[in-house]
C-alpha atoms as a PDB file:
ATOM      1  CA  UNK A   1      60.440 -56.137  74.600  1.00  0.00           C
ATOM      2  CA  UNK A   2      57.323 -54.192  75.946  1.00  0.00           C
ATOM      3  CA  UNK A   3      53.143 -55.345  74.763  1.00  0.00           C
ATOM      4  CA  UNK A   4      52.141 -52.262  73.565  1.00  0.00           C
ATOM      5  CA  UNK A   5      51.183 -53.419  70.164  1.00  0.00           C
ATOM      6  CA  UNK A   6      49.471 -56.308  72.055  1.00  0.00           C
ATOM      7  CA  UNK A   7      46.284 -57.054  69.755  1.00  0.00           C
ATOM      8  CA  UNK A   8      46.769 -54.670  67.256  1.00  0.00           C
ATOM      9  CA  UNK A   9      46.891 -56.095  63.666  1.00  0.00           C
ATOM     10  CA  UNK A  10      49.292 -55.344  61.271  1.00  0.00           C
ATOM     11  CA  UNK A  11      49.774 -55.384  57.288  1.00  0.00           C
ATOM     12  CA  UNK A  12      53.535 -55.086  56.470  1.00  0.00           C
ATOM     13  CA  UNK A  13      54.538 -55.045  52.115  1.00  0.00           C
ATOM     14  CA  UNK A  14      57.768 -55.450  51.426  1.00  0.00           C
ATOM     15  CA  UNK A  15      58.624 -57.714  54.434  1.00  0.00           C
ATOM     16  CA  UNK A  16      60.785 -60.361  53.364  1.00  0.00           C
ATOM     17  CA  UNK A  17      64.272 -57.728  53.935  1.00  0.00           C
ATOM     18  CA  UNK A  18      65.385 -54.735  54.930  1.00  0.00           C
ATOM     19  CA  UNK A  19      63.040 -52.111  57.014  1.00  0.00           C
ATOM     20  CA  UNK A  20      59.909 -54.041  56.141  1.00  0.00           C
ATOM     21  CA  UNK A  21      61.464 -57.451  57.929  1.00  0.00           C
ATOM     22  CA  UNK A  22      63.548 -55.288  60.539  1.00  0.00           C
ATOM     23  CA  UNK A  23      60.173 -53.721  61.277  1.00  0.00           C
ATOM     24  CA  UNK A  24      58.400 -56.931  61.163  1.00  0.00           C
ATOM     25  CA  UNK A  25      60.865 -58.687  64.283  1.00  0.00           C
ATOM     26  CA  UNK A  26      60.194 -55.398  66.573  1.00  0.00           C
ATOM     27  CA  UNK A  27      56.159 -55.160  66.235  1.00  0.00           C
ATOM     28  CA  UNK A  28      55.965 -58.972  66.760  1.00  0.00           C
ATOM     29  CA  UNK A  29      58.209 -58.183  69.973  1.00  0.00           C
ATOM     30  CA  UNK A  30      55.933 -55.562  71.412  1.00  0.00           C
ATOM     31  CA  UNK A  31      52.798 -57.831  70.305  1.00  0.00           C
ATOM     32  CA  UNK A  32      51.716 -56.830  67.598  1.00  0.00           C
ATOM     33  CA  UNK A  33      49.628 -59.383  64.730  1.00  0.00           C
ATOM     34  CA  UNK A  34      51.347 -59.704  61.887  1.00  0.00           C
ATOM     35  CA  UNK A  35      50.879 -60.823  58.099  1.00  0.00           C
ATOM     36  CA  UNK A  36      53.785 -59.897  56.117  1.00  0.00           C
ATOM     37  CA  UNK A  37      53.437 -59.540  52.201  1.00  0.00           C
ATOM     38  CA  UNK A  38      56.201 -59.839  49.745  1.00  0.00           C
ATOM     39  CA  UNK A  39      56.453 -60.758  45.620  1.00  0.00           C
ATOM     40  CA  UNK A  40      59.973 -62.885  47.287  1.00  0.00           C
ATOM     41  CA  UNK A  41      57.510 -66.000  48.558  1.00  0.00           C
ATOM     42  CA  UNK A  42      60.171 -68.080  50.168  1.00  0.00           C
ATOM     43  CA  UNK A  43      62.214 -64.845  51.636  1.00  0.00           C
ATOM     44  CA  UNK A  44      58.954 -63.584  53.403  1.00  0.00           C
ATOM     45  CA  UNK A  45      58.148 -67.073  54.488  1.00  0.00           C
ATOM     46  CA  UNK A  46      61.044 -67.480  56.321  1.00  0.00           C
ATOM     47  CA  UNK A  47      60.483 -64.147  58.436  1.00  0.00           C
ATOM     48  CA  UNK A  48      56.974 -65.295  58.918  1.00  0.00           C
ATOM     49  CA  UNK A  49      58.660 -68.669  60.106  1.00  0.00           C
ATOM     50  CA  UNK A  50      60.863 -66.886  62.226  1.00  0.00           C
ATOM     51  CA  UNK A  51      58.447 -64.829  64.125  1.00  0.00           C
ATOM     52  CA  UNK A  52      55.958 -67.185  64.375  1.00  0.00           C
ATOM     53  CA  UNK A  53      53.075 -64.808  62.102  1.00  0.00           C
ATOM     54  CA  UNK A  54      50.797 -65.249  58.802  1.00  0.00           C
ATOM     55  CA  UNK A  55      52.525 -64.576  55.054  1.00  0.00           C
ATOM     56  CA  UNK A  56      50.903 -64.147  51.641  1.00  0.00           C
ATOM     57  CA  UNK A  57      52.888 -63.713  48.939  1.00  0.00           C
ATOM     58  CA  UNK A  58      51.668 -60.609  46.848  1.00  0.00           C
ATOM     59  CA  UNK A  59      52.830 -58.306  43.716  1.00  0.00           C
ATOM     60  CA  UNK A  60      51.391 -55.081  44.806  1.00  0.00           C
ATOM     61  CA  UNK A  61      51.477 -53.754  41.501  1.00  0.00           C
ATOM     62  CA  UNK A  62      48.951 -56.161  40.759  1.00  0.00           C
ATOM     63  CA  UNK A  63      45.333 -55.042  41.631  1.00  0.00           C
ATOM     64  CA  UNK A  64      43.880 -58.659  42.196  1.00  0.00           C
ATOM     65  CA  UNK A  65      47.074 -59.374  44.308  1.00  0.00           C
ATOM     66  CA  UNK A  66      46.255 -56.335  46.794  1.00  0.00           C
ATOM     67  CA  UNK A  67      42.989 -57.298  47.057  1.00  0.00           C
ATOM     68  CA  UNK A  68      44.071 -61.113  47.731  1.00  0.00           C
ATOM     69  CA  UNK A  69      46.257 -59.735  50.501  1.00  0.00           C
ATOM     70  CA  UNK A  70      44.105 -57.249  52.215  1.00  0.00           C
ATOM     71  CA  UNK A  71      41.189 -60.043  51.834  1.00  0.00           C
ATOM     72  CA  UNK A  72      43.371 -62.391  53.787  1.00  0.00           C
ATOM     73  CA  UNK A  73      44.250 -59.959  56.429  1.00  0.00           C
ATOM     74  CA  UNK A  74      40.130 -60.163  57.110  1.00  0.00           C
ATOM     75  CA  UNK A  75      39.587 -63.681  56.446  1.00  0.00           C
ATOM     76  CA  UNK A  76      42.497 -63.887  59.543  1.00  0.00           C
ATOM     77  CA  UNK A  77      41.075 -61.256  61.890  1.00  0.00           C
ATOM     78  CA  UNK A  78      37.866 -59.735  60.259  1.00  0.00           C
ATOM     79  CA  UNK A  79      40.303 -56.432  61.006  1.00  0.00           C
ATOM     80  CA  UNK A  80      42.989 -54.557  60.256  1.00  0.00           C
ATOM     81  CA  UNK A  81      43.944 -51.847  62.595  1.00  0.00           C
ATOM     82  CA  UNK A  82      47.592 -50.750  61.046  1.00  0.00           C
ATOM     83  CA  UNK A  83      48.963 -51.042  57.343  1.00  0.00           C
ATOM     84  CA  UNK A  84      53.056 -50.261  56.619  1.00  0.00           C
ATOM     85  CA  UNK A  85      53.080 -49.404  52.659  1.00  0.00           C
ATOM     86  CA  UNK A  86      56.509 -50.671  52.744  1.00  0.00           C
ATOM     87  CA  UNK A  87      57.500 -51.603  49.681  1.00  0.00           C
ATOM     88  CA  UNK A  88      59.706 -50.299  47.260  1.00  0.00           C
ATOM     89  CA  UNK A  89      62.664 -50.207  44.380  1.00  0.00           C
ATOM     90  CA  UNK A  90      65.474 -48.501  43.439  1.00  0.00           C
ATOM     91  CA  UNK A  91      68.248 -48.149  41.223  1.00  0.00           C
ATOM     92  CA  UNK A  92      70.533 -45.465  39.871  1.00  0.00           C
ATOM     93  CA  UNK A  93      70.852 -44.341  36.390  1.00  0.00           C
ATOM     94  CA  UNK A  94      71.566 -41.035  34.832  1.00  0.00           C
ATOM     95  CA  UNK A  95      68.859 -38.781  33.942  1.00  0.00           C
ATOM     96  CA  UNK A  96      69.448 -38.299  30.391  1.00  0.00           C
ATOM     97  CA  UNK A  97      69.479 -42.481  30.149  1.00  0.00           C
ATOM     98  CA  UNK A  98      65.828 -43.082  32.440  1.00  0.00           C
ATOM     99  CA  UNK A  99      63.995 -44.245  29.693  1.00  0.00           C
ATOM    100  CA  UNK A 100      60.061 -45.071  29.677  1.00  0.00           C
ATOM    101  CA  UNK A 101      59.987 -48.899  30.856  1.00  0.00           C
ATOM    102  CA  UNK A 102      62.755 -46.960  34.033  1.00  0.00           C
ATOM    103  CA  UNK A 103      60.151 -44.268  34.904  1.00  0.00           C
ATOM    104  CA  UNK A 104      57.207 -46.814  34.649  1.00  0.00           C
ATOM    105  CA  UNK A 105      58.790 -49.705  36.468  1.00  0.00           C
ATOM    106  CA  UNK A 106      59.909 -47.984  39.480  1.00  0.00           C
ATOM    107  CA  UNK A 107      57.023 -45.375  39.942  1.00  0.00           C
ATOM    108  CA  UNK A 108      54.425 -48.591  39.437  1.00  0.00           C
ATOM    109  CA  UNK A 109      56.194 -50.322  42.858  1.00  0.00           C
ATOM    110  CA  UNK A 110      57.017 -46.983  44.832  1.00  0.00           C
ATOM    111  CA  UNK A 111      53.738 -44.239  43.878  1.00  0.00           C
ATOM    112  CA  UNK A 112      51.088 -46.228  42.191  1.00  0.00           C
ATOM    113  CA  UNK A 113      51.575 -49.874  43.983  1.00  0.00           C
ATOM    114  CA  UNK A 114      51.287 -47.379  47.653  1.00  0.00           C
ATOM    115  CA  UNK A 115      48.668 -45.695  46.456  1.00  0.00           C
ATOM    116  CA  UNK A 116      46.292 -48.497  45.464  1.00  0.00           C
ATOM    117  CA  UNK A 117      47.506 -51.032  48.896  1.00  0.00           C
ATOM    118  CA  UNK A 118      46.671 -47.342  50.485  1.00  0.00           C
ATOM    119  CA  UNK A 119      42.703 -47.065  48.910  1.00  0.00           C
ATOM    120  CA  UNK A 120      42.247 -50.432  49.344  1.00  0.00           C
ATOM    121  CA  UNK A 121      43.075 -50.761  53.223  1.00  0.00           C
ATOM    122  CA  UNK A 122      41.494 -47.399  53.695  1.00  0.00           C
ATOM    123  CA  UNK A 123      37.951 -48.524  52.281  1.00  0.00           C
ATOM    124  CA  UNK A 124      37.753 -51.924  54.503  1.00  0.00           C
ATOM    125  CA  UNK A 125      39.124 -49.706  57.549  1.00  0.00           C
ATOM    126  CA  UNK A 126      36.450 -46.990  57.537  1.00  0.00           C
ATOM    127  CA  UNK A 127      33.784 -49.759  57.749  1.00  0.00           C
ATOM    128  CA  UNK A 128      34.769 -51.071  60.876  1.00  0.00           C
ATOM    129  CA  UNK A 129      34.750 -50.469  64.858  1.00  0.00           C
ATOM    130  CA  UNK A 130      37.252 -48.582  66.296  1.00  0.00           C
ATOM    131  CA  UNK A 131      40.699 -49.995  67.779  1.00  0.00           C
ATOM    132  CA  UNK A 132      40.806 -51.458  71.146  1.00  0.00           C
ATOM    133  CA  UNK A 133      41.449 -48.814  73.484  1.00  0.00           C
ATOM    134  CA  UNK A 134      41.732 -46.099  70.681  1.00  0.00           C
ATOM    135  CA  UNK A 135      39.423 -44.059  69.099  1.00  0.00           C
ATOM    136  CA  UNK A 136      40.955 -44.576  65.962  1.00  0.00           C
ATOM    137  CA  UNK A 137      39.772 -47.049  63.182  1.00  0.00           C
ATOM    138  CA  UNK A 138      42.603 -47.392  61.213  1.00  0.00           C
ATOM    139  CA  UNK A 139      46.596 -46.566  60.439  1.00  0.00           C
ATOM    140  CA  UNK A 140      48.438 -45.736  57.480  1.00  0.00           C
ATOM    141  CA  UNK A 141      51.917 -45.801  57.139  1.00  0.00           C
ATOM    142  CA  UNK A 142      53.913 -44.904  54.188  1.00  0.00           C
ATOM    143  CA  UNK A 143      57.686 -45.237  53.515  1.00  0.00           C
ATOM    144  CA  UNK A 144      58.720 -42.150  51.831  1.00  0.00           C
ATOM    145  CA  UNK A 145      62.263 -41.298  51.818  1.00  0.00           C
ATOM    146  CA  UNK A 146      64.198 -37.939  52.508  1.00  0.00           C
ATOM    147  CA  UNK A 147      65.020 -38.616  48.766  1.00  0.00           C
ATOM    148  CA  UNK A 148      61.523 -36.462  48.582  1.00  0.00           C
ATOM    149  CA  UNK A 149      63.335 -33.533  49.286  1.00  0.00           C
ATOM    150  CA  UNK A 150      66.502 -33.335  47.495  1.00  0.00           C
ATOM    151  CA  UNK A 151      67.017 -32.659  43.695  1.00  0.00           C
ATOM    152  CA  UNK A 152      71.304 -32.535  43.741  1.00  0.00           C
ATOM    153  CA  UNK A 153      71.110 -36.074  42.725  1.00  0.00           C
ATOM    154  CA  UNK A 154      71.347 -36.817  38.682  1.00  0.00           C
ATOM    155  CA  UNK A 155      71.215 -40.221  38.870  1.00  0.00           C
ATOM    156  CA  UNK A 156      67.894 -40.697  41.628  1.00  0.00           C
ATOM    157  CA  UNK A 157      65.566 -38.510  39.854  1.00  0.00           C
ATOM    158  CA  UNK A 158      62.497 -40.784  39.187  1.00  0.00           C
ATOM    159  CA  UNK A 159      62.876 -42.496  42.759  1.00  0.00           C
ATOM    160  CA  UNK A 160      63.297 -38.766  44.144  1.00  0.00           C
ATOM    161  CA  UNK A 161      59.679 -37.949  42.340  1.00  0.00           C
ATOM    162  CA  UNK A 162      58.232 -41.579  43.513  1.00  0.00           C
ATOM    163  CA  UNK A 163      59.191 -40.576  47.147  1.00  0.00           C
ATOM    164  CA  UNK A 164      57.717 -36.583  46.813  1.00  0.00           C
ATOM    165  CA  UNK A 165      54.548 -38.327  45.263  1.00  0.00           C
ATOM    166  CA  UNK A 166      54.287 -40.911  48.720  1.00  0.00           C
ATOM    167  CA  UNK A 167      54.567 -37.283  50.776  1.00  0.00           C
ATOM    168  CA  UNK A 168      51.671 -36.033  48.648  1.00  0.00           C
ATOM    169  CA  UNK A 169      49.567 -39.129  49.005  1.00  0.00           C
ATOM    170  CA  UNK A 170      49.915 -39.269  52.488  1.00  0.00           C
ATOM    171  CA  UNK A 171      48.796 -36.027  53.244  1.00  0.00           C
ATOM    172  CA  UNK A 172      45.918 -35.965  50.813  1.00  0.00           C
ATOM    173  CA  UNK A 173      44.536 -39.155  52.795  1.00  0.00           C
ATOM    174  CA  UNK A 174      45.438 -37.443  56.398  1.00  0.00           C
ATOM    175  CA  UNK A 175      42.723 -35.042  55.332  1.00  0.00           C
ATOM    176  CA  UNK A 176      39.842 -37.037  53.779  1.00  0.00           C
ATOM    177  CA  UNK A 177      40.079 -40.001  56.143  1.00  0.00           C
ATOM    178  CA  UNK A 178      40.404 -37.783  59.530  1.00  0.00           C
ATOM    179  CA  UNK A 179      36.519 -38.023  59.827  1.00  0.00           C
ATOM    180  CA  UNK A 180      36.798 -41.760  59.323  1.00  0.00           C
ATOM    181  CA  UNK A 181      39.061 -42.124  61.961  1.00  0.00           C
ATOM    182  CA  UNK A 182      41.692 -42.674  60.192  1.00  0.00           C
ATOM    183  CA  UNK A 183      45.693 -41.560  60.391  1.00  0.00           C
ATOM    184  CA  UNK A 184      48.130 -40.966  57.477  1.00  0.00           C
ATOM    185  CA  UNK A 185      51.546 -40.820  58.236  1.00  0.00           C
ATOM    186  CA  UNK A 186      54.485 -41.448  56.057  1.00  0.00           C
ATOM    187  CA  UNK A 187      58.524 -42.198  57.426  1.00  0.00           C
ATOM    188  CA  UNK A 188      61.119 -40.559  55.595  1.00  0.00           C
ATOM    189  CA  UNK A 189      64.611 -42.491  56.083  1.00  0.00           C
ATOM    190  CA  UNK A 190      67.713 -41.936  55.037  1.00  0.00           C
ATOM    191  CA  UNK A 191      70.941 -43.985  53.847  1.00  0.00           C
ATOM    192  CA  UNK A 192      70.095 -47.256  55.161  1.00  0.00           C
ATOM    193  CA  UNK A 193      72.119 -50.330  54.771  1.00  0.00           C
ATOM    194  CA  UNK A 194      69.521 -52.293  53.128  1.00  0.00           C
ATOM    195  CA  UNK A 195      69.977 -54.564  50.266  1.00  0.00           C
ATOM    196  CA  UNK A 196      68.615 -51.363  48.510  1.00  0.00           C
ATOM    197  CA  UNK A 197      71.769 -49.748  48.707  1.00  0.00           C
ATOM    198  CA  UNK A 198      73.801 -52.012  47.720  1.00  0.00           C
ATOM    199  CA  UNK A 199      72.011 -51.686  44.765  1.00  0.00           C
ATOM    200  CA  UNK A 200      72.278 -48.384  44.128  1.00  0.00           C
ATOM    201  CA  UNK A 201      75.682 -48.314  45.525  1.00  0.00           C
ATOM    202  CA  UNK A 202      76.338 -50.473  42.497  1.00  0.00           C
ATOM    203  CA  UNK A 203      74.935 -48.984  39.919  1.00  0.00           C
ATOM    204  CA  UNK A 204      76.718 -45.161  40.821  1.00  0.00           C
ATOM    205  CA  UNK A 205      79.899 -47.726  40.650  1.00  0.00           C
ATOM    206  CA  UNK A 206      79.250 -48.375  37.243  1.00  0.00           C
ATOM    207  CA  UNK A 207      78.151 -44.893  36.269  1.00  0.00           C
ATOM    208  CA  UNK A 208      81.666 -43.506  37.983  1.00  0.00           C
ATOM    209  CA  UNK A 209      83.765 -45.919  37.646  1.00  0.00           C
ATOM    210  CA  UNK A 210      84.281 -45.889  41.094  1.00  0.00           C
ATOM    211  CA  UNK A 211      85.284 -49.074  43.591  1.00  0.00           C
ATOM    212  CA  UNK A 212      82.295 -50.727  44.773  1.00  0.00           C
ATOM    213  CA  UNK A 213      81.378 -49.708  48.646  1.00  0.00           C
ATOM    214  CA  UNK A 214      82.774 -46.094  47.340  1.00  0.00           C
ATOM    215  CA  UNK A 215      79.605 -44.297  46.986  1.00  0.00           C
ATOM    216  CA  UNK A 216      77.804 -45.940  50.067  1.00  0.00           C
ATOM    217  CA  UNK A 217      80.888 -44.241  52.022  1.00  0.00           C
ATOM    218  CA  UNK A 218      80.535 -40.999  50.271  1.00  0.00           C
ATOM    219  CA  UNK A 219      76.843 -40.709  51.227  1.00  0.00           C
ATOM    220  CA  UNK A 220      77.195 -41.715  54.606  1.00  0.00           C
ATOM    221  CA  UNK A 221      80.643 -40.016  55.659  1.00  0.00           C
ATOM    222  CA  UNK A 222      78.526 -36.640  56.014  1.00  0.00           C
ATOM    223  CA  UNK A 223      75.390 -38.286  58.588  1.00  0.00           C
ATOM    224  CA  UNK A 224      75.943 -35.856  61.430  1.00  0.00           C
ATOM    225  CA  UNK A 225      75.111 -38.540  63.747  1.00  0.00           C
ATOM    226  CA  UNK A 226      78.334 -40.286  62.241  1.00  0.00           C
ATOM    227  CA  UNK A 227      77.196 -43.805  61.461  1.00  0.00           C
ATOM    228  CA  UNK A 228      75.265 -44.995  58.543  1.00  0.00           C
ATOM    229  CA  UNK A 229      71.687 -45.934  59.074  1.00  0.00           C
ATOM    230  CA  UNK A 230      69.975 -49.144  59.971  1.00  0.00           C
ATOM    231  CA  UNK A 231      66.747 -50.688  59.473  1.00  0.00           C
ATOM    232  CA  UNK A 232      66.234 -51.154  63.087  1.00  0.00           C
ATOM    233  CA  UNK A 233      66.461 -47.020  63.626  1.00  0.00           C
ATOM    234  CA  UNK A 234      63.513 -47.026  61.009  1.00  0.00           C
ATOM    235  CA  UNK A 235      61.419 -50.229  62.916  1.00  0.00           C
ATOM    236  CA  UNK A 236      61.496 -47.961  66.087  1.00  0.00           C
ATOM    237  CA  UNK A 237      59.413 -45.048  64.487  1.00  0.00           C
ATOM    238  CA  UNK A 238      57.322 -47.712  62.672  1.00  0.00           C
ATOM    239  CA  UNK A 239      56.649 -48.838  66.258  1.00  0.00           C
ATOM    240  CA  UNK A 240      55.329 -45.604  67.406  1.00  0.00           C
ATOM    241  CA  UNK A 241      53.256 -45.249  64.761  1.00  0.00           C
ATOM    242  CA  UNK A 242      51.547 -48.427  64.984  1.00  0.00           C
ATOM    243  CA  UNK A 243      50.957 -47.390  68.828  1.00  0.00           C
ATOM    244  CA  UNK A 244      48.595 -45.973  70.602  1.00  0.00           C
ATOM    245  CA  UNK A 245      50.806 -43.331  71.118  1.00  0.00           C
ATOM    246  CA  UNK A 246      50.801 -41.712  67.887  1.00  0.00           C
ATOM    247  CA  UNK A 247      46.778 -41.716  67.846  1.00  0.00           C
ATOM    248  CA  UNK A 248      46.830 -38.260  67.363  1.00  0.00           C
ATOM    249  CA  UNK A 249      49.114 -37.840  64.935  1.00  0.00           C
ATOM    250  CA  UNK A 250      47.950 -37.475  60.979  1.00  0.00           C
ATOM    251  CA  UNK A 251      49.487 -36.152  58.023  1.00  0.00           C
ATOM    252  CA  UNK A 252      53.178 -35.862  59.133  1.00  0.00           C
ATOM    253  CA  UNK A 253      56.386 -37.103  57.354  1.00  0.00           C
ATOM    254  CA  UNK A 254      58.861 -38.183  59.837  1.00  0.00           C
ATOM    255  CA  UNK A 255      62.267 -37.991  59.048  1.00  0.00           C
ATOM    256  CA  UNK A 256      64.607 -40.038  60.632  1.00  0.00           C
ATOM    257  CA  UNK A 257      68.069 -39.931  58.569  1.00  0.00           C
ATOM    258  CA  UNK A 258      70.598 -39.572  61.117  1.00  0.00           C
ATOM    259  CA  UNK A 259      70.758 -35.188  60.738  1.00  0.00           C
ATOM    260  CA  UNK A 260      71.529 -35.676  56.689  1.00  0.00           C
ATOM    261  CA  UNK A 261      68.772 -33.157  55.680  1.00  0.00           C
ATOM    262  CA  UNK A 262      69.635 -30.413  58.238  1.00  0.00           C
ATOM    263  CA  UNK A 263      73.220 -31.310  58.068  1.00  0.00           C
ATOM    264  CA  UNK A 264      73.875 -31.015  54.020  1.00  0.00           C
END
């Protein structure tokens, strides 16, 4: 497609599916360096295959397993210049029923699992020379959702406060690692049709009683843009982020939904 990403190394988590793989295909295409981390060994493998980059298979709620990954990142490259904090669960269930091993489960993968790939990127980053052509060290890139924003929904509560936490985290970082040299920036999507959803879609089937596919078309009849969204509308901002062009550009949650948050 273009080399603008040419030489700049890139961490992707959650990569084996959805926006993490999506994102993975249109960095390689512009250039980019990639090792792609997944707990799904064979699924990531197979992107890896596909593209022609590095894998590791990793459980980022595990703190040996994010240091593993980051580790091999320098043992590749003795760098890393961009991270996407890309993975993430979810599932619906009513708020009354989120029990304790719910809350935990989900907030370990989507707050606490982002936070720690976050520190641990962030401390190897500040230690090294800038990025070719940039005089930046280091990016972070969060996936948040526009789920940070909206409390209607009874049965998305503890992925709506994972996704408000990512905002928070972001931003903290923006500020103590701008003298570092280094950018925070998290990407807020909105319905995408990811594997994800067809979770959820499943589960509000279940709650409702409804026909499967029913709530997927509920959420996505009122995009103002008229089309639900896909992973490759996400890759693009994860693009520009990863460039050069974004270099001075910290602390910002980008939404890119399609007009659901302004529209509803």
């Amino acid at each position: 497609m273009t080399d603008r990403l040419d030489g700049i190394r890139v961490l992707i988590t959650g990569a084996a599916g959805g926006i993490g793989a999506a994102s993975a295909r249109r960095l390689a295409s512009e250039g980019a360096e990639l090792l792609l981390a997944d707990l799904d060994a064979e699924a990531v493998k197979a992107v890896a295959e596909e593209l022609g980059q590095a894998w590791v298979q990793a459980d980022v709620t595990r703190s040996t397993d994010i240091q593993r990954m980051v580790d091999t990142a320098y043992q590749r490259w003795g760098r890393l210049d961009v991270v996407f904090n890309n993975a993430g669960v979810a599932w619906a269930k009513p708020l009354l029923e989120i029990g304790e091993d719910d809350w935990d489960r989900l907030m370990g993968v989507n707050l606490r699992a982002v936070f720690f790939v976050l520190q641990a990127c962030a401390r190897r980053m500040r230690a090294q020379a800038p990025i070719a052509g940039s005089e930046l060290r280091g990016k972070l890139i969060q996936t948040a959702s526009i789920a940070a924003f909206r409390g209607g929904q009874n049965y998305m509560v503890h992925y709506n406060a994972s996704k408000a936490g990512v905002v928070s985290v972001t931003r903290t970082a923006a500020n103590v690692f701008a003298a570092d040299r280094i950018t925070s920036n998290c990407i807020c999507p909105g319905a995408v049709d990811t594997p994800m959803w067809t979770r959820i879609d499943a589960d509000w089937a279940e709650i409702e009683g409804l026909r499967i596919g029913e709530a997927w078309q509920r959420r996505t009849a009122v995009i103002p843009l008229g089309r639900p969204e896909r992973a490759d509308d996400v890759a693009g901002i994860v693009s520009f982020l990863a460039s050069r062009d974004s270099d001075y550009m910290t602390g910002q949650t980008v939404i890119v939904d399609g007009g659901l948050v302004v529209g509803n």
